[in-house]
N, C-alpha and C. Protein backbone atom coordinates (compact mmCIF):
# COMPACT_ATOMS: atom_id res chain seq x y z
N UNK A 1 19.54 -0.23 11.84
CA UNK A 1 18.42 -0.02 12.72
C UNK A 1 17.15 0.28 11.93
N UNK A 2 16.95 1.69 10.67
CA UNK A 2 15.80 1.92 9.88
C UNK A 2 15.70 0.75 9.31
N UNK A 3 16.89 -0.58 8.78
CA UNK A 3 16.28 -1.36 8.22
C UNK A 3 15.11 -2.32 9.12
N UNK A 4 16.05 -2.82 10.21
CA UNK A 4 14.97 -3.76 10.81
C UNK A 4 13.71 -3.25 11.50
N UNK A 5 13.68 -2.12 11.97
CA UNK A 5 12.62 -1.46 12.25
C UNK A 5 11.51 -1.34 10.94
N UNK A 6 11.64 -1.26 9.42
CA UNK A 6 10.84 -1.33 8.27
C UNK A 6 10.96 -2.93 8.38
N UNK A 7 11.44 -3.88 8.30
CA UNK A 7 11.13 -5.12 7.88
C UNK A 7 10.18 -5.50 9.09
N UNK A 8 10.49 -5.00 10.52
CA UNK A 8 9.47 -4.91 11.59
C UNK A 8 8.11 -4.96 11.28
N UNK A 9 8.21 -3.34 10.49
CA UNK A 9 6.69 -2.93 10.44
C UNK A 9 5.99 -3.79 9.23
N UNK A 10 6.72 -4.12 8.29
CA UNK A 10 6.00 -5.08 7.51
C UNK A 10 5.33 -5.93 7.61
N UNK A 11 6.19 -6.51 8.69
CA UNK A 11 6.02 -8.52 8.86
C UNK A 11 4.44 -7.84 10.21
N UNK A 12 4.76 -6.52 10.39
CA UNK A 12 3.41 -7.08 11.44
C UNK A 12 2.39 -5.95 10.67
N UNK A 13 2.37 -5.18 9.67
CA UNK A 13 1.68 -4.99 8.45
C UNK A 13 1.03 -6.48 7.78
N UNK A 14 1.35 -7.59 7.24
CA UNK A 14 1.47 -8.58 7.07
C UNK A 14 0.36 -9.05 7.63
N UNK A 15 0.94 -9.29 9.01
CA UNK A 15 0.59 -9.88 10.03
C UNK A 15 -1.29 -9.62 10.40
N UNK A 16 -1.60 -8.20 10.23
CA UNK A 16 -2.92 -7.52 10.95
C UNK A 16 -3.27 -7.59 9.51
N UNK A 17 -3.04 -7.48 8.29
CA UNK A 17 -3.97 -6.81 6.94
C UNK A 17 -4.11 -8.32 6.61
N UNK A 18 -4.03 -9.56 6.24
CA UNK A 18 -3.84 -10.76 5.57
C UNK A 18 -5.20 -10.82 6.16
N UNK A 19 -5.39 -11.01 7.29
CA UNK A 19 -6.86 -11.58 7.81
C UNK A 19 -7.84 -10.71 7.71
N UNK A 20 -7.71 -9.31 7.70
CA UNK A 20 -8.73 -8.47 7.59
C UNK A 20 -9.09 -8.95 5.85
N UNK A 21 -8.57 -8.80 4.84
CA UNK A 21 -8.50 -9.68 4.01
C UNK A 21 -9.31 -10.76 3.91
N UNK A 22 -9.05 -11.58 3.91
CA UNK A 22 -9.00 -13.11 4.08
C UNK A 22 -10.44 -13.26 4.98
N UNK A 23 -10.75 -12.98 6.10
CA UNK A 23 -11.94 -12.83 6.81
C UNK A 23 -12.68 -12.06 6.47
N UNK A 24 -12.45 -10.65 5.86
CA UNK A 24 -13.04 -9.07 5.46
C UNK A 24 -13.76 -9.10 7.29
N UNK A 25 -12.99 -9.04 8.19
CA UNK A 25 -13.08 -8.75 9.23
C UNK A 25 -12.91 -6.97 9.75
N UNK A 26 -13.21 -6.41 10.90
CA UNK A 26 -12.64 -5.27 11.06
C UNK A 26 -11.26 -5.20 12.27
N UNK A 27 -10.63 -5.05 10.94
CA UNK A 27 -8.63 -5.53 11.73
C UNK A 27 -8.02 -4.29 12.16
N UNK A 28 -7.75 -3.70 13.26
CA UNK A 28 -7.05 -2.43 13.95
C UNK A 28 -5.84 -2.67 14.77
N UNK A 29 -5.24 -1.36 14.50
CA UNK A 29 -3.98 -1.73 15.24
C UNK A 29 -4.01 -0.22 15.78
N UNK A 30 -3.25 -0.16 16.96
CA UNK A 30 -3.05 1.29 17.46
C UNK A 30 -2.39 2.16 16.54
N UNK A 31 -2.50 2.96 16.52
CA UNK A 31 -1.22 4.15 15.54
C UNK A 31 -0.15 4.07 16.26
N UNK A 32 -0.38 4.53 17.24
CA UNK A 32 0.75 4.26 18.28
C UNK A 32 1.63 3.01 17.37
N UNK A 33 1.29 1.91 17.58
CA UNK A 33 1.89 0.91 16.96
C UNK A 33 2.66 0.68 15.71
N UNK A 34 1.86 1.54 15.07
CA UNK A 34 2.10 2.21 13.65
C UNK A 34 2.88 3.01 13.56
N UNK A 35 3.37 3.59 14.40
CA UNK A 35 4.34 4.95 14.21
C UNK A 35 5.75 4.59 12.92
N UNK A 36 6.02 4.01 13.41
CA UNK A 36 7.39 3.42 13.22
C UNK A 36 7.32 2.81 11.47
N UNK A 37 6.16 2.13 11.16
CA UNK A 37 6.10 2.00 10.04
C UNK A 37 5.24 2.43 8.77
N UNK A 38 4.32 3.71 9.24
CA UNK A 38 4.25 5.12 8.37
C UNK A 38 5.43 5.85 8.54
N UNK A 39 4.78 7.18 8.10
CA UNK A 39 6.12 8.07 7.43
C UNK A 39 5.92 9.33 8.56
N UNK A 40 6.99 9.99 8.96
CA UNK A 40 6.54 11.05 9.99
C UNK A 40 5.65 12.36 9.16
N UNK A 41 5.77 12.57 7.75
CA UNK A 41 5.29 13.67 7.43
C UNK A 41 4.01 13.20 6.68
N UNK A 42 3.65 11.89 6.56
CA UNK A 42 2.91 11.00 5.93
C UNK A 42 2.87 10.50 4.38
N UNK A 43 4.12 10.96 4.11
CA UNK A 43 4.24 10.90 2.47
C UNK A 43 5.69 9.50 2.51
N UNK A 44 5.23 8.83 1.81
CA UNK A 44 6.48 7.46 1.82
C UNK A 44 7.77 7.86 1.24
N UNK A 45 8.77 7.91 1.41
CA UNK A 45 10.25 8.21 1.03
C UNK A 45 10.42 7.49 -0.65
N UNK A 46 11.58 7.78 -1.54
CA UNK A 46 11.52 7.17 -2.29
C UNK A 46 10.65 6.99 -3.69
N UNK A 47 9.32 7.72 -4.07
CA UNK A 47 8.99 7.55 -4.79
C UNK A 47 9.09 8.01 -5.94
N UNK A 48 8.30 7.96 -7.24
CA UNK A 48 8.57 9.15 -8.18
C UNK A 48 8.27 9.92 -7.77
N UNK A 49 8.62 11.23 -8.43
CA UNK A 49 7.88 12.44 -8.27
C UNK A 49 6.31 12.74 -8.10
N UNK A 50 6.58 12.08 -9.65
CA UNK A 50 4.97 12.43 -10.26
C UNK A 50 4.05 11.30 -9.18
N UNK A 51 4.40 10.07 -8.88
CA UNK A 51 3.38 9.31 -7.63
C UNK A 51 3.35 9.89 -6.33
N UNK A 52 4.72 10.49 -5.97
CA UNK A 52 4.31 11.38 -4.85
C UNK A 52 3.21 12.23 -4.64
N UNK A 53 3.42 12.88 -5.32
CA UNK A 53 2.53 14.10 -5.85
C UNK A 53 0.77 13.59 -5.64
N UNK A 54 0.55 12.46 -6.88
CA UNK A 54 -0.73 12.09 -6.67
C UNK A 54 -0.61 11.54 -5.53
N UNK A 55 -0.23 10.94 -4.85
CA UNK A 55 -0.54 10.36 -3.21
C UNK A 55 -0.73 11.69 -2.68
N UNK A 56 -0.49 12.34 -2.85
CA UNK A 56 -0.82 13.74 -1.80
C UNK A 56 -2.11 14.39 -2.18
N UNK A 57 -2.37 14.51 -3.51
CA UNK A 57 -3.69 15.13 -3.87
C UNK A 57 -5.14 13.70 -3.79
N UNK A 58 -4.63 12.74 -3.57
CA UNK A 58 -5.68 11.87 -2.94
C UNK A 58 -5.55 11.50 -1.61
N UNK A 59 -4.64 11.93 -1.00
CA UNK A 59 -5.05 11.93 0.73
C UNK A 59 -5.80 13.53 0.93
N UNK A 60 -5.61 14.23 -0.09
CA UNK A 60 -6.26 15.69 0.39
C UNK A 60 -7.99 15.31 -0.30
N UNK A 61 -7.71 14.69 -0.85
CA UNK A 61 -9.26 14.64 -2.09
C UNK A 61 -10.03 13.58 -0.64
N UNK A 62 -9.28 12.77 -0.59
CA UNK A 62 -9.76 11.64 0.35
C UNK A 62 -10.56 12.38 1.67
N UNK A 63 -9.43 13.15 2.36
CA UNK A 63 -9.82 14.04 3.20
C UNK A 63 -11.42 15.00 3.27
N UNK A 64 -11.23 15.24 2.14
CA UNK A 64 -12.06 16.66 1.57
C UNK A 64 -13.60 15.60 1.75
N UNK A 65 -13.94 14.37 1.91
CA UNK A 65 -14.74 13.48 2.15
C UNK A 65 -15.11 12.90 3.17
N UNK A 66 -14.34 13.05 3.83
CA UNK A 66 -14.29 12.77 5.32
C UNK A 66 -13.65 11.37 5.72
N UNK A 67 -12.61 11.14 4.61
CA UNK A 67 -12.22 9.81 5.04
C UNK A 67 -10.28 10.26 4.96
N UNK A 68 -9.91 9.65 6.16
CA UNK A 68 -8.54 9.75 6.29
C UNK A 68 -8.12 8.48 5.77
N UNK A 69 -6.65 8.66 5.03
CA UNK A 69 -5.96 7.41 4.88
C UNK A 69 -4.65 7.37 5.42
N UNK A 70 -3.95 6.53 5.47
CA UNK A 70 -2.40 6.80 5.58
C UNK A 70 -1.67 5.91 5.37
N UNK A 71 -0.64 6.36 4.52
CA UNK A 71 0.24 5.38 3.39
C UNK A 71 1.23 4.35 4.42
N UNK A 72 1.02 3.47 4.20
CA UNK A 72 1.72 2.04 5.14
C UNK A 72 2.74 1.82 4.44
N UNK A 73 3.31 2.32 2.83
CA UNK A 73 4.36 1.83 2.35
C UNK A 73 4.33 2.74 0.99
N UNK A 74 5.84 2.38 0.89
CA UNK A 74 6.14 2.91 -0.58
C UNK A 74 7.28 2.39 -1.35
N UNK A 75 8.02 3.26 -1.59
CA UNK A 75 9.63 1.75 -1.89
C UNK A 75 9.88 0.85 -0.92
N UNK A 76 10.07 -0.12 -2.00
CA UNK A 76 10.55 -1.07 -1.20
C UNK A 76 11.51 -1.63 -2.00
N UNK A 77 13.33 -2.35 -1.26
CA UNK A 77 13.97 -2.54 -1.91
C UNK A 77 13.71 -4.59 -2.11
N UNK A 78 14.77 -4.38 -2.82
CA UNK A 78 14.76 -5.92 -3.32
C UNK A 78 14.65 -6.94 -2.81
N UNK A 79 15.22 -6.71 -1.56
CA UNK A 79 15.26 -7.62 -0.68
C UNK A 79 14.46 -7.69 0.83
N UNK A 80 13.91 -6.60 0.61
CA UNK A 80 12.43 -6.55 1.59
C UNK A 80 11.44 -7.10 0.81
N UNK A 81 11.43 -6.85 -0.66
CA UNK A 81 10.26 -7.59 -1.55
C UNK A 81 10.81 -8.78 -1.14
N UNK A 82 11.85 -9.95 -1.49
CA UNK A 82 12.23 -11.37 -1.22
C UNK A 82 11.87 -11.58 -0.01
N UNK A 83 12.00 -10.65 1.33
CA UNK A 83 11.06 -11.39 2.41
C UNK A 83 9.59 -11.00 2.79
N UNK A 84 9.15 -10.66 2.10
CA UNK A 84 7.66 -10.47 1.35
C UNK A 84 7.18 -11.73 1.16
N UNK A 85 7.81 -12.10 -0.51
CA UNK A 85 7.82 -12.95 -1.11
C UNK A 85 7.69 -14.50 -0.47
N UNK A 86 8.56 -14.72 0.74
CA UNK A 86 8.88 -15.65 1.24
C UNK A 86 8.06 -15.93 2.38
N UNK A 87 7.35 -14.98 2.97
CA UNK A 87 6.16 -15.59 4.11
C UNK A 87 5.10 -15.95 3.44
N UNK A 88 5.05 -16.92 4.18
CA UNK A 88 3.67 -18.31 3.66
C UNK A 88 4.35 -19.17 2.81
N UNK A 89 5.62 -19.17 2.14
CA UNK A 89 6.34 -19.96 1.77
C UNK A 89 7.63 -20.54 2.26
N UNK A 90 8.20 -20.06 2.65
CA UNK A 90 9.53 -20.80 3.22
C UNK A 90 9.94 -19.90 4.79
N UNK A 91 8.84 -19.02 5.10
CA UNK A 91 8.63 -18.25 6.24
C UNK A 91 6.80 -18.34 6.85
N UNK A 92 7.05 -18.46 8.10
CA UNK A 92 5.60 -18.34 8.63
C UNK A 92 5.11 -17.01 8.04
N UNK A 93 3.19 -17.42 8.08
CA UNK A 93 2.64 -16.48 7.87
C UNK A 93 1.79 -16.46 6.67
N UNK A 94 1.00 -15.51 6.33
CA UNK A 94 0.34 -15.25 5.23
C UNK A 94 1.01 -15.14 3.50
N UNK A 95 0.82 -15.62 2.98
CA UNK A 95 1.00 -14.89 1.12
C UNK A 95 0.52 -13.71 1.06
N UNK A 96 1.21 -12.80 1.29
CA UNK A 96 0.49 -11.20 1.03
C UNK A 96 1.39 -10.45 -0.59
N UNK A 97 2.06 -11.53 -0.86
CA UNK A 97 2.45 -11.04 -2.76
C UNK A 97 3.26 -11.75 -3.63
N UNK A 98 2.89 -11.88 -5.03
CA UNK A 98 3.22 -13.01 -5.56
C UNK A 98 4.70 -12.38 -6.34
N UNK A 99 4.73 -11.25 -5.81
CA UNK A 99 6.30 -10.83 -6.48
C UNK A 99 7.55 -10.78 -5.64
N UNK A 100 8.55 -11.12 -6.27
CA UNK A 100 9.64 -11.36 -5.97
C UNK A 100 10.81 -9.74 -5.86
N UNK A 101 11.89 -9.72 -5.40
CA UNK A 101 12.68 -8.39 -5.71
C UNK A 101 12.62 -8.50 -6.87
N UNK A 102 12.55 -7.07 -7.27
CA UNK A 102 12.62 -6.74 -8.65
C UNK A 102 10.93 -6.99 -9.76
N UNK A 103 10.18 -7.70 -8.94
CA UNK A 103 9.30 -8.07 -10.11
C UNK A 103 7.77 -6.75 -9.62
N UNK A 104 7.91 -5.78 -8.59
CA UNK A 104 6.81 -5.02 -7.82
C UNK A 104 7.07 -3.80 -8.22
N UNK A 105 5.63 -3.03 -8.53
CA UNK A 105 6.22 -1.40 -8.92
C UNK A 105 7.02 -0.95 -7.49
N UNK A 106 6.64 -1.39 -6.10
CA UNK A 106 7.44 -0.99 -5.37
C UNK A 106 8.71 -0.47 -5.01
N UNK A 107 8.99 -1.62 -6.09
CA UNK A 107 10.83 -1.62 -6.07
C UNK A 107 11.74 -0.60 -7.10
N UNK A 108 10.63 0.13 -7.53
CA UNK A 108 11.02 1.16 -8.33
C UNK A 108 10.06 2.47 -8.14
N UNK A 109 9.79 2.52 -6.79
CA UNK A 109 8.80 3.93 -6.64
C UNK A 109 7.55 4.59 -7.30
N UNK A 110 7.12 3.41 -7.69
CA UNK A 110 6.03 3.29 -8.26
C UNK A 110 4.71 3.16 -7.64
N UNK A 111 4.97 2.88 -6.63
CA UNK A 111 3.57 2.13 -6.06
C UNK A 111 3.44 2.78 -4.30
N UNK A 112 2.27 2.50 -4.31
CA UNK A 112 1.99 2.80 -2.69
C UNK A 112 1.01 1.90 -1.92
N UNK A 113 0.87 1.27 -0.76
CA UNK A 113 0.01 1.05 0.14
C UNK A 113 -0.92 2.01 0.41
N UNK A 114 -1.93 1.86 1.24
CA UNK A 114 -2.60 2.68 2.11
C UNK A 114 -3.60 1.50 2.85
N UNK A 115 -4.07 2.43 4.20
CA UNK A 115 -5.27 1.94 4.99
C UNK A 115 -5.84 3.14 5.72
N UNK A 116 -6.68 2.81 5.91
CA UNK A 116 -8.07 3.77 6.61
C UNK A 116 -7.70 4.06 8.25
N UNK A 117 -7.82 5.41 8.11
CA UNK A 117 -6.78 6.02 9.60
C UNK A 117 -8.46 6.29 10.43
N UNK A 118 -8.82 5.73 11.61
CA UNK A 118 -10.40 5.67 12.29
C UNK A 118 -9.72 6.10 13.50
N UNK A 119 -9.89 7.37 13.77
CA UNK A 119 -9.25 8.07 15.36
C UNK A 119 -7.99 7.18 15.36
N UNK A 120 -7.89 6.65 16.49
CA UNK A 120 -6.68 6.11 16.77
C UNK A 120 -5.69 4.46 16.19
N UNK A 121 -6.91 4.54 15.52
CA UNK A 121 -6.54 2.96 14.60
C UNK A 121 -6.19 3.28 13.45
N UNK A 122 -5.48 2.51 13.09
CA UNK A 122 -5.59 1.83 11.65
C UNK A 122 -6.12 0.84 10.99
N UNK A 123 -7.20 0.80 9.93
CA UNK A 123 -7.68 -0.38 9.86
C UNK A 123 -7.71 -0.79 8.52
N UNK A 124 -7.87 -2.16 7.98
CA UNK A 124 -7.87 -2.41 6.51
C UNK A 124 -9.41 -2.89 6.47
N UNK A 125 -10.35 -2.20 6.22
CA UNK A 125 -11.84 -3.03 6.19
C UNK A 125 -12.53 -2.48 5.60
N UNK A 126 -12.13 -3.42 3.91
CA UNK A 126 -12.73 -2.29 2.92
C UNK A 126 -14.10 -2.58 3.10
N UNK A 127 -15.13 -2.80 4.11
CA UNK A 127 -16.35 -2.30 3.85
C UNK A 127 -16.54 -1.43 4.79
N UNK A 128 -15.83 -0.67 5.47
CA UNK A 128 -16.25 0.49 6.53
C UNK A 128 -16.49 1.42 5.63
N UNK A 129 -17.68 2.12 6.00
CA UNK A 129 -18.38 3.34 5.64
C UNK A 129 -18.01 4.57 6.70
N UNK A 130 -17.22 4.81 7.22
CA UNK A 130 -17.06 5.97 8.32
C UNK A 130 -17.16 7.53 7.69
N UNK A 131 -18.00 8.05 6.91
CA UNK A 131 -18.39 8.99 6.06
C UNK A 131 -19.60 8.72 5.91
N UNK A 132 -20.04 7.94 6.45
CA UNK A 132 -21.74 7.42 6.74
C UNK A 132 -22.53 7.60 5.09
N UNK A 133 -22.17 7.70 3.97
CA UNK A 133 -22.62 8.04 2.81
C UNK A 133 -22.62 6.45 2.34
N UNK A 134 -23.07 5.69 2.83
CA UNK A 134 -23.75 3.88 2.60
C UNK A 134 -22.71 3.72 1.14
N UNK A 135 -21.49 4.15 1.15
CA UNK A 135 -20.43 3.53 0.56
C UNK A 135 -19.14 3.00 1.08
N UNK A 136 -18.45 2.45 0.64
CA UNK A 136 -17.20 1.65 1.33
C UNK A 136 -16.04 2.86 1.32
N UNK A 137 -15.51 2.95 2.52
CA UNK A 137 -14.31 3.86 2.40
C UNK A 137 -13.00 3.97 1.12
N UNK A 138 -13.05 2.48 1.38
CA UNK A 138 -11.74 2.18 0.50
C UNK A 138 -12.24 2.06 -0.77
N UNK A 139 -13.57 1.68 -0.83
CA UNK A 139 -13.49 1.97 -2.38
C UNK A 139 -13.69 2.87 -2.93
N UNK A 140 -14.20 3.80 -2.21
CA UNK A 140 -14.71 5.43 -2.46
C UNK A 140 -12.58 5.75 -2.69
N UNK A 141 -11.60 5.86 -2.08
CA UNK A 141 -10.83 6.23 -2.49
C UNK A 141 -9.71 5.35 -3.54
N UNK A 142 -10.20 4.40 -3.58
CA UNK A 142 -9.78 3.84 -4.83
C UNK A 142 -10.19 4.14 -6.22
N UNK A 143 -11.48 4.85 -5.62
CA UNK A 143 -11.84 5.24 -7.11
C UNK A 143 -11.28 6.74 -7.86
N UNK A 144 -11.00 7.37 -6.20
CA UNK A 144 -10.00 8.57 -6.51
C UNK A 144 -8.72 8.77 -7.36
N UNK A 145 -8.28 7.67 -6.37
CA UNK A 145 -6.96 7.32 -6.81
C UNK A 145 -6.96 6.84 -8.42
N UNK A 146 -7.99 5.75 -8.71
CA UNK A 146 -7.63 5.78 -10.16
C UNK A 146 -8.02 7.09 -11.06
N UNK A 147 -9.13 7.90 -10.74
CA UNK A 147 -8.88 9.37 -11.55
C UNK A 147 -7.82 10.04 -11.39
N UNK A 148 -7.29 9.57 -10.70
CA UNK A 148 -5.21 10.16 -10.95
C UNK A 148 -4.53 9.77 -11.42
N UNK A 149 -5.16 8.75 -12.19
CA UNK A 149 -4.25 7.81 -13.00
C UNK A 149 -3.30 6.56 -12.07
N UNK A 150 -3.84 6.38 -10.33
CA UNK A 150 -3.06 4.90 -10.45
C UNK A 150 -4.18 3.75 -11.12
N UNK A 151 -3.38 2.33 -10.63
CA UNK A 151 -3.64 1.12 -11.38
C UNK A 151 -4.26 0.46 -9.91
N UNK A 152 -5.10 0.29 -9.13
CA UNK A 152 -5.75 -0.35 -7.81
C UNK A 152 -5.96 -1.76 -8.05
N UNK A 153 -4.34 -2.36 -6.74
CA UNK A 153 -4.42 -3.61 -7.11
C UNK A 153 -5.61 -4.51 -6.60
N UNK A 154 -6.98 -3.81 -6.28
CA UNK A 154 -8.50 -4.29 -5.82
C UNK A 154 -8.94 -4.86 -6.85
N UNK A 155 -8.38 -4.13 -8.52
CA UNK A 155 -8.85 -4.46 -9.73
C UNK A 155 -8.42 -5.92 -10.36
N UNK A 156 -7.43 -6.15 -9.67
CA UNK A 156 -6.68 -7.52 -10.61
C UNK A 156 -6.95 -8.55 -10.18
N UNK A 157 -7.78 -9.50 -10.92
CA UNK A 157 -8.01 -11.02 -10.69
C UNK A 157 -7.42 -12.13 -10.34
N UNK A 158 -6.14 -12.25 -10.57
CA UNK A 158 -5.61 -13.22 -9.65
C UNK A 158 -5.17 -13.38 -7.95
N UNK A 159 -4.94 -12.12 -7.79
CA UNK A 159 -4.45 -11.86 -6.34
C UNK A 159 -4.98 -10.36 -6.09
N UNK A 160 -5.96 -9.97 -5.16
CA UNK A 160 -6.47 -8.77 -5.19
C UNK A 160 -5.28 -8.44 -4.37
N UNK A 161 -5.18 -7.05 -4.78
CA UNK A 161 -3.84 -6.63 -3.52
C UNK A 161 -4.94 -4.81 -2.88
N UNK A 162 -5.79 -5.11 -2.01
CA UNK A 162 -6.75 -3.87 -1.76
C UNK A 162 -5.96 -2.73 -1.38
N UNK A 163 -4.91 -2.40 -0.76
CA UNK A 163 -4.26 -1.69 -0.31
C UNK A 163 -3.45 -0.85 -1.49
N UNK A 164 -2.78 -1.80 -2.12
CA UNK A 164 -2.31 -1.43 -3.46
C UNK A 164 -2.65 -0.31 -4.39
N UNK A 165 -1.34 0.62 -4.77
CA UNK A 165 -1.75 1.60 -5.58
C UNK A 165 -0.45 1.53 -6.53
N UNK A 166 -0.51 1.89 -8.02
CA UNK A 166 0.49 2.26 -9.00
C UNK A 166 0.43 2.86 -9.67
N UNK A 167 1.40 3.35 -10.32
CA UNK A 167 1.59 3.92 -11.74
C UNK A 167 2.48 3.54 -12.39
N UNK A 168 2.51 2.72 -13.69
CA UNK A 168 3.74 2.32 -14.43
C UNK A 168 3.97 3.27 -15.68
N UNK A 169 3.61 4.36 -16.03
CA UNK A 169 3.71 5.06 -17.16
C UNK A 169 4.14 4.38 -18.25
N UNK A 170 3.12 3.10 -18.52
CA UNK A 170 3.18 2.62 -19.57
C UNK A 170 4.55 1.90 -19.75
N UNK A 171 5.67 1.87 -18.68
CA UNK A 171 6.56 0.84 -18.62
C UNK A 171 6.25 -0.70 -18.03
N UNK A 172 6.84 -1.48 -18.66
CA UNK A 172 6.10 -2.91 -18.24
C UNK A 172 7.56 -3.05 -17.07
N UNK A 173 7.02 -4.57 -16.11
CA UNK A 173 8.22 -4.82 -15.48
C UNK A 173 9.53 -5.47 -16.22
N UNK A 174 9.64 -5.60 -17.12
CA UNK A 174 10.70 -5.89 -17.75
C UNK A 174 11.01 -4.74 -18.51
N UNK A 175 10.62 -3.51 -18.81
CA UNK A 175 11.19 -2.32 -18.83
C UNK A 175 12.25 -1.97 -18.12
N UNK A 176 11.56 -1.97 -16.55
CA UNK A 176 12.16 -1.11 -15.20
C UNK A 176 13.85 -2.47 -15.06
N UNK A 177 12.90 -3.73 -15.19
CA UNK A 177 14.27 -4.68 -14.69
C UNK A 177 15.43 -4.48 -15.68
N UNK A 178 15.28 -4.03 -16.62
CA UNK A 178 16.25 -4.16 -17.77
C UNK A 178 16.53 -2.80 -18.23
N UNK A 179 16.22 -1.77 -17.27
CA UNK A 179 16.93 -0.11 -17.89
C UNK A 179 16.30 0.47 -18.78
N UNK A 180 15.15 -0.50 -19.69
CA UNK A 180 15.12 0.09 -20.89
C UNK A 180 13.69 1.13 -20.51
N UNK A 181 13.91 2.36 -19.69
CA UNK A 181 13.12 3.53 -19.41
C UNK A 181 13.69 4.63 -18.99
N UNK A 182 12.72 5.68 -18.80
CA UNK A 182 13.08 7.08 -18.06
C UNK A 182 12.41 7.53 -17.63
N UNK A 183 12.39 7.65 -16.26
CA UNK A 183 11.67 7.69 -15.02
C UNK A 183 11.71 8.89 -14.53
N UNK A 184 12.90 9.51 -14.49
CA UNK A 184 13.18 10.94 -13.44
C UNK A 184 13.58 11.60 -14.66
């Protein structure tokens, strides 16, 4: 049941963020709607420690600004990445990531989503200013987030991933795929 209810919330995660994206439109979904695929205490299950941790002192830092966020994801296993992987390719729908199981900090608790919590929505539109300070929400906390040391996949040139947050402590993905680290 938790599984298909998370592959649920993905495919219609997916579904609402690709075009906000893709258009830089302003894309909302009820929370209500959302329930099911945030976290009840708002912190994502599964991660490291140490990324937990900073996800919490940048939703409080975030806060302390007047901008709410709330984490849409966090682990993800192998085979939720493969049907990731597979919409817009051999599944309807958008390309929302060019990694496969096993190839995403996701899949090793590394990484986090987020989007911009506006009263009762959720929205991905990184040019909303709702802190009225004539800056972009999301990038105002992306920039947080990287003084905590994540990696903001907004930064990477081939496939922006805006939502995207990591930390690889200097392990590459063929580290994590092949054991050769220490994580906990």
């Amino acid at each position: 049941m938790k599984k298909n209810i998370r592959f649920l919330s993905l495919l219609l995660f997916t579904l609402l963020a690709v075009p906000a994206f893709t258009l830089a439109g302003f894309n909302t979904a009820s929370a209500d709607q959302w329930s099911q695929s945030t976290y009840e205490d708002g912190q994502p299950q599964g991660l490291h420690p140490v990324v937990a941790e900073r996800a919490e002192i940048l939703r409080q830092r975030a806060a302390a600004i007047g901008i709410v966020i709330r984490f849409t994801d966090g682990f993800r296993s192998f085979e939720e990445q493969d049907r990731l992987y597979a919409q817009g390719r051999t599944e309807p729908g958008y390309i929302v990531t060019n990694a496969q199981g096993g190839q995403s900090y996701h899949n090793y608790g590394l990484a986090v989503d987020y989007a911009l919590e506006v009263g009762p929505h959720v929205i991905w539109d990184i040019e909303y200013d709702g802190n009225g300070n004539s800056r972009s929400d999301w990038f105002e906390v992306a920039q947080i987030a990287k003084e905590l040391g994540f990696t903001w996949g907004g930064d990477w040139e081939s496939f922006r991933d805006y939502p995207h947050l990591q930390m690889d402590f200097g392990y590459s993905l063929y580290n994590l795929q092949t054991g050769n680290h220490y994580l906990y």
